[in-house]
C-alpha atoms as a PDB file:
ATOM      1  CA  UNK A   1       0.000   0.000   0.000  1.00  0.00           C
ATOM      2  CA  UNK A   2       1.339   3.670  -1.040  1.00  0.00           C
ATOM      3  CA  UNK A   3       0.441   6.398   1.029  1.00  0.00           C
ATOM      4  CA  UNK A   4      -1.240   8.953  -0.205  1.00  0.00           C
ATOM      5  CA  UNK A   5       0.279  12.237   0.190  1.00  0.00           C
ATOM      6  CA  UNK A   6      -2.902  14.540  -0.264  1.00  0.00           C
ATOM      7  CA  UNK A   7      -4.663  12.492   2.456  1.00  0.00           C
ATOM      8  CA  UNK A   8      -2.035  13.345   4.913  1.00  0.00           C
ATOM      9  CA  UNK A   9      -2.498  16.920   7.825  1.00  0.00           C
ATOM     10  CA  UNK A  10       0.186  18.970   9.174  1.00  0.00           C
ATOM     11  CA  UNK A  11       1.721  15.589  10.818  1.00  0.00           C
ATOM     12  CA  UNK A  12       2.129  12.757   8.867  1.00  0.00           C
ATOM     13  CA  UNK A  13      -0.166  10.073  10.413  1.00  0.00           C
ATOM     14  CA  UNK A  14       0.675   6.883  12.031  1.00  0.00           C
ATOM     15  CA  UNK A  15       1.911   4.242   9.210  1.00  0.00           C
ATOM     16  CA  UNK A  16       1.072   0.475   8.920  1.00  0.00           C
ATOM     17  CA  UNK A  17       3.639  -2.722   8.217  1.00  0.00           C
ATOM     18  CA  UNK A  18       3.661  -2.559   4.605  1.00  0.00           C
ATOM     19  CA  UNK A  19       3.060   0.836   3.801  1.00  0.00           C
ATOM     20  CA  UNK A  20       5.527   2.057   1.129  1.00  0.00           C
ATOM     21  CA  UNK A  21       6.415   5.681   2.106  1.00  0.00           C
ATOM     22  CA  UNK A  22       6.426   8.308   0.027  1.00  0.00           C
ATOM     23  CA  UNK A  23       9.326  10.445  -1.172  1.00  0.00           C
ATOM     24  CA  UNK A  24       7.837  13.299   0.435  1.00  0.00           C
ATOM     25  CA  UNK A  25       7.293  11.176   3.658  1.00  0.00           C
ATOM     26  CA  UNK A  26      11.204  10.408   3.541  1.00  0.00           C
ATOM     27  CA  UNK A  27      12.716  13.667   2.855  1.00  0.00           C
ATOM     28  CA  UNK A  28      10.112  14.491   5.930  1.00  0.00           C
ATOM     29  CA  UNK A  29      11.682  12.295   8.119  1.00  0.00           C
ATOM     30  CA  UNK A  30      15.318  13.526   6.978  1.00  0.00           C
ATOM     31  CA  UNK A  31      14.696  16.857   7.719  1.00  0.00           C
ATOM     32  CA  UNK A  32      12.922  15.765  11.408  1.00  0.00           C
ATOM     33  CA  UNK A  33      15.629  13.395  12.408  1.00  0.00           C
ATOM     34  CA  UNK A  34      18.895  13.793  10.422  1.00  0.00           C
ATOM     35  CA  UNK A  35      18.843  16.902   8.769  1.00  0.00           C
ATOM     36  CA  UNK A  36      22.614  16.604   7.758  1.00  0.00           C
ATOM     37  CA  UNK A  37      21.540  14.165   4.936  1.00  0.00           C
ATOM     38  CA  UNK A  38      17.847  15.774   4.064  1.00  0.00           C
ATOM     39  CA  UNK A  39      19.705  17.790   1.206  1.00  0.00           C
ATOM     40  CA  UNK A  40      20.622  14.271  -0.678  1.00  0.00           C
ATOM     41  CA  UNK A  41      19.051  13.295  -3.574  1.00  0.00           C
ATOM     42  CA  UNK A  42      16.276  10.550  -3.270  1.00  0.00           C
ATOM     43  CA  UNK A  43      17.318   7.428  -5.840  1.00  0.00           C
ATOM     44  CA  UNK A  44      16.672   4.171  -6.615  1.00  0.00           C
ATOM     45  CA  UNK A  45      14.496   2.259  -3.958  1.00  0.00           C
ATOM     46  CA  UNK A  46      15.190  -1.505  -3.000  1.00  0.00           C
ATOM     47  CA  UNK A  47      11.616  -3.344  -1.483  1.00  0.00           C
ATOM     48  CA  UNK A  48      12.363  -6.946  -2.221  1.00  0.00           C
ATOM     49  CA  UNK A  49      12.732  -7.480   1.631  1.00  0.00           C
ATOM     50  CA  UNK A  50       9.468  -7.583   3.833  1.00  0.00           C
ATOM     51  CA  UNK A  51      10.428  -6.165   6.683  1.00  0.00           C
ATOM     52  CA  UNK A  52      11.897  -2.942   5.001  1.00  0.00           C
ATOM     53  CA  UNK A  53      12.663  -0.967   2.189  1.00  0.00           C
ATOM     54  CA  UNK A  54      16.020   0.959   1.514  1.00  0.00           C
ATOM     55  CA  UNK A  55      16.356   4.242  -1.004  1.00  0.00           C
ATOM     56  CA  UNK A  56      19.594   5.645  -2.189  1.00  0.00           C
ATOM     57  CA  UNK A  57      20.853   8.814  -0.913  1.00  0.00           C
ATOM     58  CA  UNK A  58      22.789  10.475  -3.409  1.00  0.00           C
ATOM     59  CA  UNK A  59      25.265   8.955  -4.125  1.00  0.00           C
ATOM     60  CA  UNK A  60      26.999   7.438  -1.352  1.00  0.00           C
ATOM     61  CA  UNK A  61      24.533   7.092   1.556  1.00  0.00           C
ATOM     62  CA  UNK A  62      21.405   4.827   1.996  1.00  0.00           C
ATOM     63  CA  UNK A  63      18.430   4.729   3.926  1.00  0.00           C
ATOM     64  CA  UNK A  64      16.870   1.817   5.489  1.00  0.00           C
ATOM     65  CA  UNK A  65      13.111   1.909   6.605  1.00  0.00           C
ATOM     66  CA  UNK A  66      11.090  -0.871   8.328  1.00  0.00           C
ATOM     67  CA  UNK A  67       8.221  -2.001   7.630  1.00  0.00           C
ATOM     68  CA  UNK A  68       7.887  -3.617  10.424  1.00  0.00           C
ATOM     69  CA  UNK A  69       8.264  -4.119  14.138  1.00  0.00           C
ATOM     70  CA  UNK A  70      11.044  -6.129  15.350  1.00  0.00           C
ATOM     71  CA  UNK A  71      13.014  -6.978  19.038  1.00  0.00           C
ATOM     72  CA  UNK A  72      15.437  -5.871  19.146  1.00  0.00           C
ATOM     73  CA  UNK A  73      15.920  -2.597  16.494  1.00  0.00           C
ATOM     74  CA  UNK A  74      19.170  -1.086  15.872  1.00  0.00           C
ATOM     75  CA  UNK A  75      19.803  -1.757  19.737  1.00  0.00           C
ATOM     76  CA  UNK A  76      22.332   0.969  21.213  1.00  0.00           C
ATOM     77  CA  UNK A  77      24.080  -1.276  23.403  1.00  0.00           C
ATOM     78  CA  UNK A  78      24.423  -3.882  19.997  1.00  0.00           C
ATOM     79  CA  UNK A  79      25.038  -0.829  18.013  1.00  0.00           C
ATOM     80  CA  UNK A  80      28.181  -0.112  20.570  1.00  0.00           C
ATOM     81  CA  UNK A  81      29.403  -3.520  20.280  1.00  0.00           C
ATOM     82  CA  UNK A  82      29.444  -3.510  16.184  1.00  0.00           C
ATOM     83  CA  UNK A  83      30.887  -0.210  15.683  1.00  0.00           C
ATOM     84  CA  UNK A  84      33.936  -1.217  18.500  1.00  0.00           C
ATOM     85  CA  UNK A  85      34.268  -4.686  16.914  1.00  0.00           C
ATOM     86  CA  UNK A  86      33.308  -4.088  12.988  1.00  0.00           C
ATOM     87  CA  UNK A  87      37.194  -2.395  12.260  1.00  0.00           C
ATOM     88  CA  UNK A  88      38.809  -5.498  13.889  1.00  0.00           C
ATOM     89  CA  UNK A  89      36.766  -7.958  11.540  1.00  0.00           C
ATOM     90  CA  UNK A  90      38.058  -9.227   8.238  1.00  0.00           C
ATOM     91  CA  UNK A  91      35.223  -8.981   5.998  1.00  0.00           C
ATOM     92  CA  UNK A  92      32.911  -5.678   5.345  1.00  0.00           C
ATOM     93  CA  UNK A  93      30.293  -5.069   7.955  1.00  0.00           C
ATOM     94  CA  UNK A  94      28.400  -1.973   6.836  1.00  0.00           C
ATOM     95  CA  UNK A  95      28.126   0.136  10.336  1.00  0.00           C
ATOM     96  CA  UNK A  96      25.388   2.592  10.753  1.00  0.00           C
ATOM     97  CA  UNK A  97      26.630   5.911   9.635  1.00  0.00           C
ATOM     98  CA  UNK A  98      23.199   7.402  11.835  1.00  0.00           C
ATOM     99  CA  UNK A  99      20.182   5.459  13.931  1.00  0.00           C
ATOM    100  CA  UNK A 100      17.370   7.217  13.916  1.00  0.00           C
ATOM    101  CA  UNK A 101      14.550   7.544  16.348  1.00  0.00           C
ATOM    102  CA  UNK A 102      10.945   7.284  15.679  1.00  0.00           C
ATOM    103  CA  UNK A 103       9.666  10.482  14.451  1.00  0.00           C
ATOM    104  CA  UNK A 104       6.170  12.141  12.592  1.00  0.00           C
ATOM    105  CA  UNK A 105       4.287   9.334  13.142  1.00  0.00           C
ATOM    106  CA  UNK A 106       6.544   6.360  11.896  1.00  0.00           C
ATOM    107  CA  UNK A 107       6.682   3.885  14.533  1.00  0.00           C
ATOM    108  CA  UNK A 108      10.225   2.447  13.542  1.00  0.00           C
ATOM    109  CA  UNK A 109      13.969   3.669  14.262  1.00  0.00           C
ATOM    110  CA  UNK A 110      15.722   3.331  10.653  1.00  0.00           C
ATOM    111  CA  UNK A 111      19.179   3.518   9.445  1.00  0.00           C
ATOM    112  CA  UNK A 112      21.577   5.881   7.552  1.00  0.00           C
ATOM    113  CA  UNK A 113      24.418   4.195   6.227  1.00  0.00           C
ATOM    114  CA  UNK A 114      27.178   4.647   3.043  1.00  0.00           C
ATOM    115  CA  UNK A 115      26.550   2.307   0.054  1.00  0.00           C
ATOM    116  CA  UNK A 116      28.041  -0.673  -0.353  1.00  0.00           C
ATOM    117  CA  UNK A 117      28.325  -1.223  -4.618  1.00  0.00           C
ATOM    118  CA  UNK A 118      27.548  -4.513  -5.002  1.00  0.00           C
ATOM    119  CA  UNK A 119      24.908  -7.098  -5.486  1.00  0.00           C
ATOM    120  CA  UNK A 120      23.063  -9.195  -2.955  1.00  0.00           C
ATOM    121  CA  UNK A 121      23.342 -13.179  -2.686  1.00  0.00           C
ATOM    122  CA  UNK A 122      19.717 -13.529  -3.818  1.00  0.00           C
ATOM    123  CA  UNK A 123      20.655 -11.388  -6.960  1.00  0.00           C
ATOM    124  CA  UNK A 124      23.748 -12.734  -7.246  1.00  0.00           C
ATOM    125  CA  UNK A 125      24.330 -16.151  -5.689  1.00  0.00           C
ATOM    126  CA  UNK A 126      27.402 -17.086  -4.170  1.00  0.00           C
ATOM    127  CA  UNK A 127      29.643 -19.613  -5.224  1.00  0.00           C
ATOM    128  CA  UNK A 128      30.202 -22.870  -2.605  1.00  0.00           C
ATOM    129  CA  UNK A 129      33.725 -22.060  -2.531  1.00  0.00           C
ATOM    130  CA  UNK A 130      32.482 -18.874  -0.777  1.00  0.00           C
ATOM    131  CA  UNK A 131      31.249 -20.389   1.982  1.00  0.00           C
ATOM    132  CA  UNK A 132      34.535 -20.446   4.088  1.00  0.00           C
ATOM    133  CA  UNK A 133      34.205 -16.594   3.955  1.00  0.00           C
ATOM    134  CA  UNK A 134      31.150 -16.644   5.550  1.00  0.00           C
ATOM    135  CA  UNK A 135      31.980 -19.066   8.333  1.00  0.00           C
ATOM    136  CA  UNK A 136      34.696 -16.850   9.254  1.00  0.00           C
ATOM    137  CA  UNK A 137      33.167 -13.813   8.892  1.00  0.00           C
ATOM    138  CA  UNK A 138      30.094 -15.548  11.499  1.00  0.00           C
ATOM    139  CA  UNK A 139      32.708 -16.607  13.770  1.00  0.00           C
ATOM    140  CA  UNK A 140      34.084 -13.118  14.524  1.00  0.00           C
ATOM    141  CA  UNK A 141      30.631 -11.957  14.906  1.00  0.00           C
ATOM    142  CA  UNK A 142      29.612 -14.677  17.384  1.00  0.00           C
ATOM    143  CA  UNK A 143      32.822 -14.551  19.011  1.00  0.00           C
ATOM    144  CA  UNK A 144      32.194 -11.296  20.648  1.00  0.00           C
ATOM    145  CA  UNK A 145      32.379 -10.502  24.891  1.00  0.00           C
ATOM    146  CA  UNK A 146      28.693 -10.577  26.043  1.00  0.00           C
ATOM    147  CA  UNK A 147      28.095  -7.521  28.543  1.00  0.00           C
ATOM    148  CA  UNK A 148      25.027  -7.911  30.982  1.00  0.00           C
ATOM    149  CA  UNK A 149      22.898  -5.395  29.070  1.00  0.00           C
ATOM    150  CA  UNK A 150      23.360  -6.789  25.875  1.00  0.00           C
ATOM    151  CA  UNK A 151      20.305  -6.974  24.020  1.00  0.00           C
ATOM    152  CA  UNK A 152      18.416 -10.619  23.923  1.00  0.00           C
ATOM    153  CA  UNK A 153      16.895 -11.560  20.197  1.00  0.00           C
ATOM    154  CA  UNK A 154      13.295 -11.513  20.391  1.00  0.00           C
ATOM    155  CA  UNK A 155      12.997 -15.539  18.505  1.00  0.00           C
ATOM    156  CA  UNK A 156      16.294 -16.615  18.695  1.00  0.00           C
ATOM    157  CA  UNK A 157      17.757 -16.320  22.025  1.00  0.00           C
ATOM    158  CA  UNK A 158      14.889 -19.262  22.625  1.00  0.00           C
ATOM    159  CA  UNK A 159      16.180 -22.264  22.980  1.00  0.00           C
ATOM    160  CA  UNK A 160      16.282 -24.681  19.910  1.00  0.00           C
ATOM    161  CA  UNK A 161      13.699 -26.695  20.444  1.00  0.00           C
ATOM    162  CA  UNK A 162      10.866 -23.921  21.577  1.00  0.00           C
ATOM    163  CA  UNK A 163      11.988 -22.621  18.113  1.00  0.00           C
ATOM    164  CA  UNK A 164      11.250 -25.718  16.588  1.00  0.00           C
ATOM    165  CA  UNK A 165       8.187 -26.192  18.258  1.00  0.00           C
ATOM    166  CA  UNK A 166       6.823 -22.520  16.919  1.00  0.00           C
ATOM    167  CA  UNK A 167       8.251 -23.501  13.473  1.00  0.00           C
ATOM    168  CA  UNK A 168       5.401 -26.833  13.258  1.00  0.00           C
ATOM    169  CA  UNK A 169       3.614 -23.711  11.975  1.00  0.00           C
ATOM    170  CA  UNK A 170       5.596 -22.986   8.979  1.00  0.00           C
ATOM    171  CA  UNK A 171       5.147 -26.900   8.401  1.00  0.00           C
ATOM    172  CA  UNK A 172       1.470 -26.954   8.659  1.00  0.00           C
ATOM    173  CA  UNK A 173       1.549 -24.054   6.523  1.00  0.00           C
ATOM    174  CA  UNK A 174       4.315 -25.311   4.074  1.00  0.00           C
ATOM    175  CA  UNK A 175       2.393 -29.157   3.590  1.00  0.00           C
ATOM    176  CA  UNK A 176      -0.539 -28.643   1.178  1.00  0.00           C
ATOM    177  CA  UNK A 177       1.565 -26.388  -0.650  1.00  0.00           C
ATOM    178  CA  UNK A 178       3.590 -27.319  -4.125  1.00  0.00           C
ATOM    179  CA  UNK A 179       6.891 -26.256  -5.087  1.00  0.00           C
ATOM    180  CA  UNK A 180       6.859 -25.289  -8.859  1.00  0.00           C
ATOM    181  CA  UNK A 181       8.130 -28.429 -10.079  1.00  0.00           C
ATOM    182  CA  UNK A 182       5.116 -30.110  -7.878  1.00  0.00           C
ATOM    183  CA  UNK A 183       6.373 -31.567  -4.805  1.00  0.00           C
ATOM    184  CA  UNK A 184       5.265 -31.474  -1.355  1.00  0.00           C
ATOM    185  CA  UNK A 185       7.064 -31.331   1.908  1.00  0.00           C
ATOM    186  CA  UNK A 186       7.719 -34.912   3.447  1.00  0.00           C
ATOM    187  CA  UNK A 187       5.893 -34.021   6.838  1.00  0.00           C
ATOM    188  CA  UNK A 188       8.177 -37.106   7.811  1.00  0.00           C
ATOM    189  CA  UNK A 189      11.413 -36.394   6.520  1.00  0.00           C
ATOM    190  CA  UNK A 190      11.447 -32.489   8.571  1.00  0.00           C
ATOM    191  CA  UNK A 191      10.304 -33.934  11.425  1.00  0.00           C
ATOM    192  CA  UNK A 192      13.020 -36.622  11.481  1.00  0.00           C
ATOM    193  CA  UNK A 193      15.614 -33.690  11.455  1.00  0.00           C
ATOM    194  CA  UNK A 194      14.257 -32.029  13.614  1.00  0.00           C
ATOM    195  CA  UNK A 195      14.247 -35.179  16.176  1.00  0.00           C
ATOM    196  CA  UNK A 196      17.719 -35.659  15.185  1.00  0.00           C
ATOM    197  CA  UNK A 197      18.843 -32.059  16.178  1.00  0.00           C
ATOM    198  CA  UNK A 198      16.683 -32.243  19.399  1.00  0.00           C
ATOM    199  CA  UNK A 199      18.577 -35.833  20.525  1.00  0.00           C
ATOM    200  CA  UNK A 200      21.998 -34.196  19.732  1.00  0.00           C
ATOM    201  CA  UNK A 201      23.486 -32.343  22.488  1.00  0.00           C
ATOM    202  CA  UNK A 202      24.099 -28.451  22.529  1.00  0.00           C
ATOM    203  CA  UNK A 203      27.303 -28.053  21.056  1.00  0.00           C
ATOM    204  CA  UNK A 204      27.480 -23.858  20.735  1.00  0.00           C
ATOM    205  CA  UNK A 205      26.710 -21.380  23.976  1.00  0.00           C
ATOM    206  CA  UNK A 206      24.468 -18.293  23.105  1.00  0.00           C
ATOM    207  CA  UNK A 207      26.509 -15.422  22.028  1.00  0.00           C
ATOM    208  CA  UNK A 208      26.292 -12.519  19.342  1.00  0.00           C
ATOM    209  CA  UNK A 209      24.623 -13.198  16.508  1.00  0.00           C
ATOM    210  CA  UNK A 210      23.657 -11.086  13.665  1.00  0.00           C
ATOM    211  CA  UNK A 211      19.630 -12.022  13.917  1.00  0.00           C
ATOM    212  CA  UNK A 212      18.596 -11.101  10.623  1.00  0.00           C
ATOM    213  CA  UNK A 213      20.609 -13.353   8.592  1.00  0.00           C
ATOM    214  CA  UNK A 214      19.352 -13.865   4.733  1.00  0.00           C
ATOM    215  CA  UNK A 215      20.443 -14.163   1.333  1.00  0.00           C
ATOM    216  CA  UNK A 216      19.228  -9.918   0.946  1.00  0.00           C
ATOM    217  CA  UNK A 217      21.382  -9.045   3.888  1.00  0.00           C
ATOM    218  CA  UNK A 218      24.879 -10.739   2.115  1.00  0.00           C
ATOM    219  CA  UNK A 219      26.548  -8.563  -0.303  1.00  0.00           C
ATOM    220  CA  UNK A 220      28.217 -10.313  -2.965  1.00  0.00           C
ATOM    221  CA  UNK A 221      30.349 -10.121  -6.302  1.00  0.00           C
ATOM    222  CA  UNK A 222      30.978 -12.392  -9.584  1.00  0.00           C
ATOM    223  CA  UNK A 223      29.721 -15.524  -6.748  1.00  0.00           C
ATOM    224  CA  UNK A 224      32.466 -13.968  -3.714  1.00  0.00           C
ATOM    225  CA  UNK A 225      31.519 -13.210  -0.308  1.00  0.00           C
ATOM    226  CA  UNK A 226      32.174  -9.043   0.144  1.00  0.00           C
ATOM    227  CA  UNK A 227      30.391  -8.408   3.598  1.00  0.00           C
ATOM    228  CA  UNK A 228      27.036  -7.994   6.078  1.00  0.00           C
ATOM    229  CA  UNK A 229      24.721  -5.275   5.957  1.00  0.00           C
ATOM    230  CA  UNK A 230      21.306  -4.407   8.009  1.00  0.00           C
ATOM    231  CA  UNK A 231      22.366  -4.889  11.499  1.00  0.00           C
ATOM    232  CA  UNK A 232      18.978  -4.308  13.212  1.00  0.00           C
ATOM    233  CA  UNK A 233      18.456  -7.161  14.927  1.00  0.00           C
ATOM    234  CA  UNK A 234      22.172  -7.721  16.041  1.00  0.00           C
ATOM    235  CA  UNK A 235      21.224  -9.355  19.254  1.00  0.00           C
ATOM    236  CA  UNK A 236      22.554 -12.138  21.852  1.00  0.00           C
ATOM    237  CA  UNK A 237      20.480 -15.508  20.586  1.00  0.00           C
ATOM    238  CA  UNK A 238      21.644 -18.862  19.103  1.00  0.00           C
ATOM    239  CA  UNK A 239      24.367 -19.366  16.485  1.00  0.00           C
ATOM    240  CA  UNK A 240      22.619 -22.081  15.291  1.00  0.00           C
ATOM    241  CA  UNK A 241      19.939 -19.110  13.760  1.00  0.00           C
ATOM    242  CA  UNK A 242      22.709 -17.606  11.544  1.00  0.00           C
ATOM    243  CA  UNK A 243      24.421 -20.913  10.751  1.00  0.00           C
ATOM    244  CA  UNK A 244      20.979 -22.367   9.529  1.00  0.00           C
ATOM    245  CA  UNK A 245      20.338 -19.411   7.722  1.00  0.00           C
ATOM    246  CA  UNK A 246      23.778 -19.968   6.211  1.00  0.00           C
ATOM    247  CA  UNK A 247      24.013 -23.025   4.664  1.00  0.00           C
ATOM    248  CA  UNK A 248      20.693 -21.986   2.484  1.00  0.00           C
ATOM    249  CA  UNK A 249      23.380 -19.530   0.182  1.00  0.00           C
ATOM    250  CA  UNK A 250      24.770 -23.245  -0.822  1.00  0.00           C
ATOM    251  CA  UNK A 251      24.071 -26.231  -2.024  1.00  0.00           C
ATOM    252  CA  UNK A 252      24.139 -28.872   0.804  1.00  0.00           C
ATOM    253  CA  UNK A 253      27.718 -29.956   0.296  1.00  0.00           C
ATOM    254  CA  UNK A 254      28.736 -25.648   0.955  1.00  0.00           C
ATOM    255  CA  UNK A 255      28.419 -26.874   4.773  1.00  0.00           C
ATOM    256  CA  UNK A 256      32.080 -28.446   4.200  1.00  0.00           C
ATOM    257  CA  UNK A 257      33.217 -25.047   3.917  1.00  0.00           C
ATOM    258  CA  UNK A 258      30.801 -22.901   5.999  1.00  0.00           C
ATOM    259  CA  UNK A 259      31.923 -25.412   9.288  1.00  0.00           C
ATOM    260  CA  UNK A 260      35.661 -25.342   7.471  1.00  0.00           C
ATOM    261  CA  UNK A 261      35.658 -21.428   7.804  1.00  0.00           C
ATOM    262  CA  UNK A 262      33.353 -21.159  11.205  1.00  0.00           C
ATOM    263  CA  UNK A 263      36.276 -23.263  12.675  1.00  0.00           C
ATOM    264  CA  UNK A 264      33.972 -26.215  14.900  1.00  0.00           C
ATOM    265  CA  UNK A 265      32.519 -28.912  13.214  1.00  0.00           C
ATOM    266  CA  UNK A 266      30.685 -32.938  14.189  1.00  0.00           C
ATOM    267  CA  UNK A 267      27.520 -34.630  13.285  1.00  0.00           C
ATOM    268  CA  UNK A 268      25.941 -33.313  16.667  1.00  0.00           C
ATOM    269  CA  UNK A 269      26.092 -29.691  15.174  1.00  0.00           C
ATOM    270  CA  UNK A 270      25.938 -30.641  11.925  1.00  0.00           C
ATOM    271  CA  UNK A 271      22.014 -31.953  12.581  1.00  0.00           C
ATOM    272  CA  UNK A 272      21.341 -29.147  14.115  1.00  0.00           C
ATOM    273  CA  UNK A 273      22.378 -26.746  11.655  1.00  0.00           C
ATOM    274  CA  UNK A 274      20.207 -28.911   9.695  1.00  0.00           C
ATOM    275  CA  UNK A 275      17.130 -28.896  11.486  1.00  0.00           C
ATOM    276  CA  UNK A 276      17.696 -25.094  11.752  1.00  0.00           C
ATOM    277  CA  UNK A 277      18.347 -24.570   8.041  1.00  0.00           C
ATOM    278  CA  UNK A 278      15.396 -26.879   7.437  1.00  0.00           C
ATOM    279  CA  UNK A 279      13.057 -24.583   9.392  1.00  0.00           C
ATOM    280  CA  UNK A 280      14.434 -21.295   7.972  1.00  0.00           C
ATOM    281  CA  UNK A 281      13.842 -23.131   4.497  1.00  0.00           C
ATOM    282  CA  UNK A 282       9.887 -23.579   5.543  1.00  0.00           C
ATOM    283  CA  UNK A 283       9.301 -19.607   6.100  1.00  0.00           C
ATOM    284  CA  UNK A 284      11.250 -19.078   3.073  1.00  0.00           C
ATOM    285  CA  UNK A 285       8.814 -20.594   0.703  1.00  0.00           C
ATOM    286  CA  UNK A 286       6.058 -18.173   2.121  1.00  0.00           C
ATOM    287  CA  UNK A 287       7.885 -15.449   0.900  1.00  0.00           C
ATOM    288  CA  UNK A 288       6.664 -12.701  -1.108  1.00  0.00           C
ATOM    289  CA  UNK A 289      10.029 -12.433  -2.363  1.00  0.00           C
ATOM    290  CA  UNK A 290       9.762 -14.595  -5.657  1.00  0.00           C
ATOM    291  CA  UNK A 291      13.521 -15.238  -5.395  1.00  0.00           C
ATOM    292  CA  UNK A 292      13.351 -16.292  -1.697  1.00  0.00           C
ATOM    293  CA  UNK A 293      10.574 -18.830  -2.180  1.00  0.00           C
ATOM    294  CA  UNK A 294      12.399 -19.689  -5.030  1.00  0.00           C
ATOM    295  CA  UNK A 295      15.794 -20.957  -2.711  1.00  0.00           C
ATOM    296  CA  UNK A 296      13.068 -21.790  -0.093  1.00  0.00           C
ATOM    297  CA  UNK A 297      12.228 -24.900  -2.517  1.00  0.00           C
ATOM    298  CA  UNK A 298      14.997 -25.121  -3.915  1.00  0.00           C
ATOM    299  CA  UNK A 299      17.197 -26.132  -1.006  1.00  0.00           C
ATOM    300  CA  UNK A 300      13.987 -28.346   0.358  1.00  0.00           C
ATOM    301  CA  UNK A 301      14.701 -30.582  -2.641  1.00  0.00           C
ATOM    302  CA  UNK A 302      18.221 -30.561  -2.134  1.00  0.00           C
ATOM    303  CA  UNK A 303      18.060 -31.795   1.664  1.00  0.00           C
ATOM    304  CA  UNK A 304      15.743 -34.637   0.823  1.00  0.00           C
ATOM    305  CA  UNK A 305      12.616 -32.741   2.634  1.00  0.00           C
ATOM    306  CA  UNK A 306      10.120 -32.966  -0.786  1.00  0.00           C
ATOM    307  CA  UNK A 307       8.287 -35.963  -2.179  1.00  0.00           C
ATOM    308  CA  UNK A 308       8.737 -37.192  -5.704  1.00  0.00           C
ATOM    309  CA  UNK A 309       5.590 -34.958  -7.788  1.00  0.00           C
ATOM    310  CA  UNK A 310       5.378 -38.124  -9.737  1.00  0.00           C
ATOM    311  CA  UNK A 311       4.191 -39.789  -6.934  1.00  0.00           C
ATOM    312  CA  UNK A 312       1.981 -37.232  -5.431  1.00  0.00           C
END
């Protein structure tokens, strides 16, 4: 839904998840909350996430805008911790240039930060020999001193199996449906996995993670790994949420590397990477995102989780 400018008063109204703002809306909000950027130039605008949009700012700058509301967002405490730690990484994390607060009426904090000029890995997929990249580029994040006020994720800082248990909804949501080649989620197969992970035992602590991991949050070149961006839910939860999420940029056999990079591997985390990459896999092919649903099947197939159409 766009909202309509000439419906709008003196103060722009409270907006809805999903509403696409306005430029008018936007350079509103500059001028309100960082008035150092409200001169830029409004560009191209990015909306193939759901839970926000980004527009270019001139030429160097971007904005990020939510659509909708998340726990934590753009957490000061986690924003601390990634603009101290960020320098000492080796791969590109793009830091918040400016977090801003809620203002005229939008509900959300949003983000200021330079562009990064590159592709994303659901535009442009990664190659499996990237995957090392990313397990070291996890491992720094996760590898982080926890403070007491550090912000908790609002899902994943559950426990794996209370996650799994909430995810039985993607399933029941996922089985009558048909990927485009026909097939349907083995029901037995996921929940197999998902036993599997649950009988293993814990094998990483809670620690940093970056919350929000997905193929439209991995920038990426000719197939290589160049860095993170969209740090809003950087949060303390469970590795296993941004490993899971992970091993969907590759083909099942990626995990060699992901693990190779990450620096820990063994069968115990292995299935539970599994089962989490499994569940990650059922939201995906809800998406909106044609792209995302797309990998969403795509990766079911792969990890044996969809019967054979011809059977069906």
């Amino acid at each position: 839904m766009i909202l309509r400018m000439d419906s709008l008063s003196t103060r722009f109204p409270r907006v809805s998840a999903g509403t696409i703002l306005p430029d008018e809306f936007v350079h509103a909000l500059l001028k309100e909350s960082a008035p150092e950027y409200a001169h830029l130039p409004l560009g191209h605008r990015y909306t193939d996430a759901e839970e926000h949009f980004a527009i270019r700012l001139g030429d160097e700058m971007v904005v990020e805008l939510p659509h909708a509301r998340r726990t934590p967002s753009w957490d000061p405490v986690a924003m601390r911790y990634l603009a101290h730690a960020a320098p000492g990484w080796d791969f590109h994390a793009r830091v918040p240039s400016l977090v801003c607060e809620p203002a005229l009426g939008y509900p959300h904090r949003f983000e200021i930060s330079r562009w990064i000029d590159a592709s994303t890995a659901s535009r442009s997929p990664l190659h499996v020999d990237a995957a090392p990249a990313i397990g070291r580029a996890l491992a720094q994040v996760h590898a982080g001193p926890v403070g007491p006020d550090a912000p908790l994720h609002g899902s994943f800082a559950d426990s794996l199996a209370s996650r799994l248990a909430r995810a039985h909804d993607r399933l029941d949501d996922a089985a009558p449906a048909s990927s485009p080649e026909g097939a349907r989620v083995r029901t037995d197969a996921v929940s197999a996995t998902w036993e599997a992970a649950l009988d293993a035992p814990a094998v990483l602590e809670h620690g940093w993670i970056t919350g929000a991991l997905d193929p439209r949050v991995v920038m990426a070149r000719g197939g290589r790994f160049l860095g993170l961006v969209h740090w809003r839910e950087l949060s303390v939860g469970d590795p296993l949420s941004d490993l899971g999420a992970a091993a969907l940029l590759f083909e099942p056999a990626g995990l060699d590397g992901l693990l190779e990079g990450y620096g820990q591997d063994g069968p115990d985390l292995r299935a539970q990477i599994r089962a989490a990459a499994v569940a990650r896999a059922l939201g995906y092919v809800g998406s909106s995102a044609a792209p995302i649903a797309r990998l969403g099947w795509t990766r079911l197939e792969e990890m044996g989780m969809l019967g054979d159409p011809s059977r069906d």
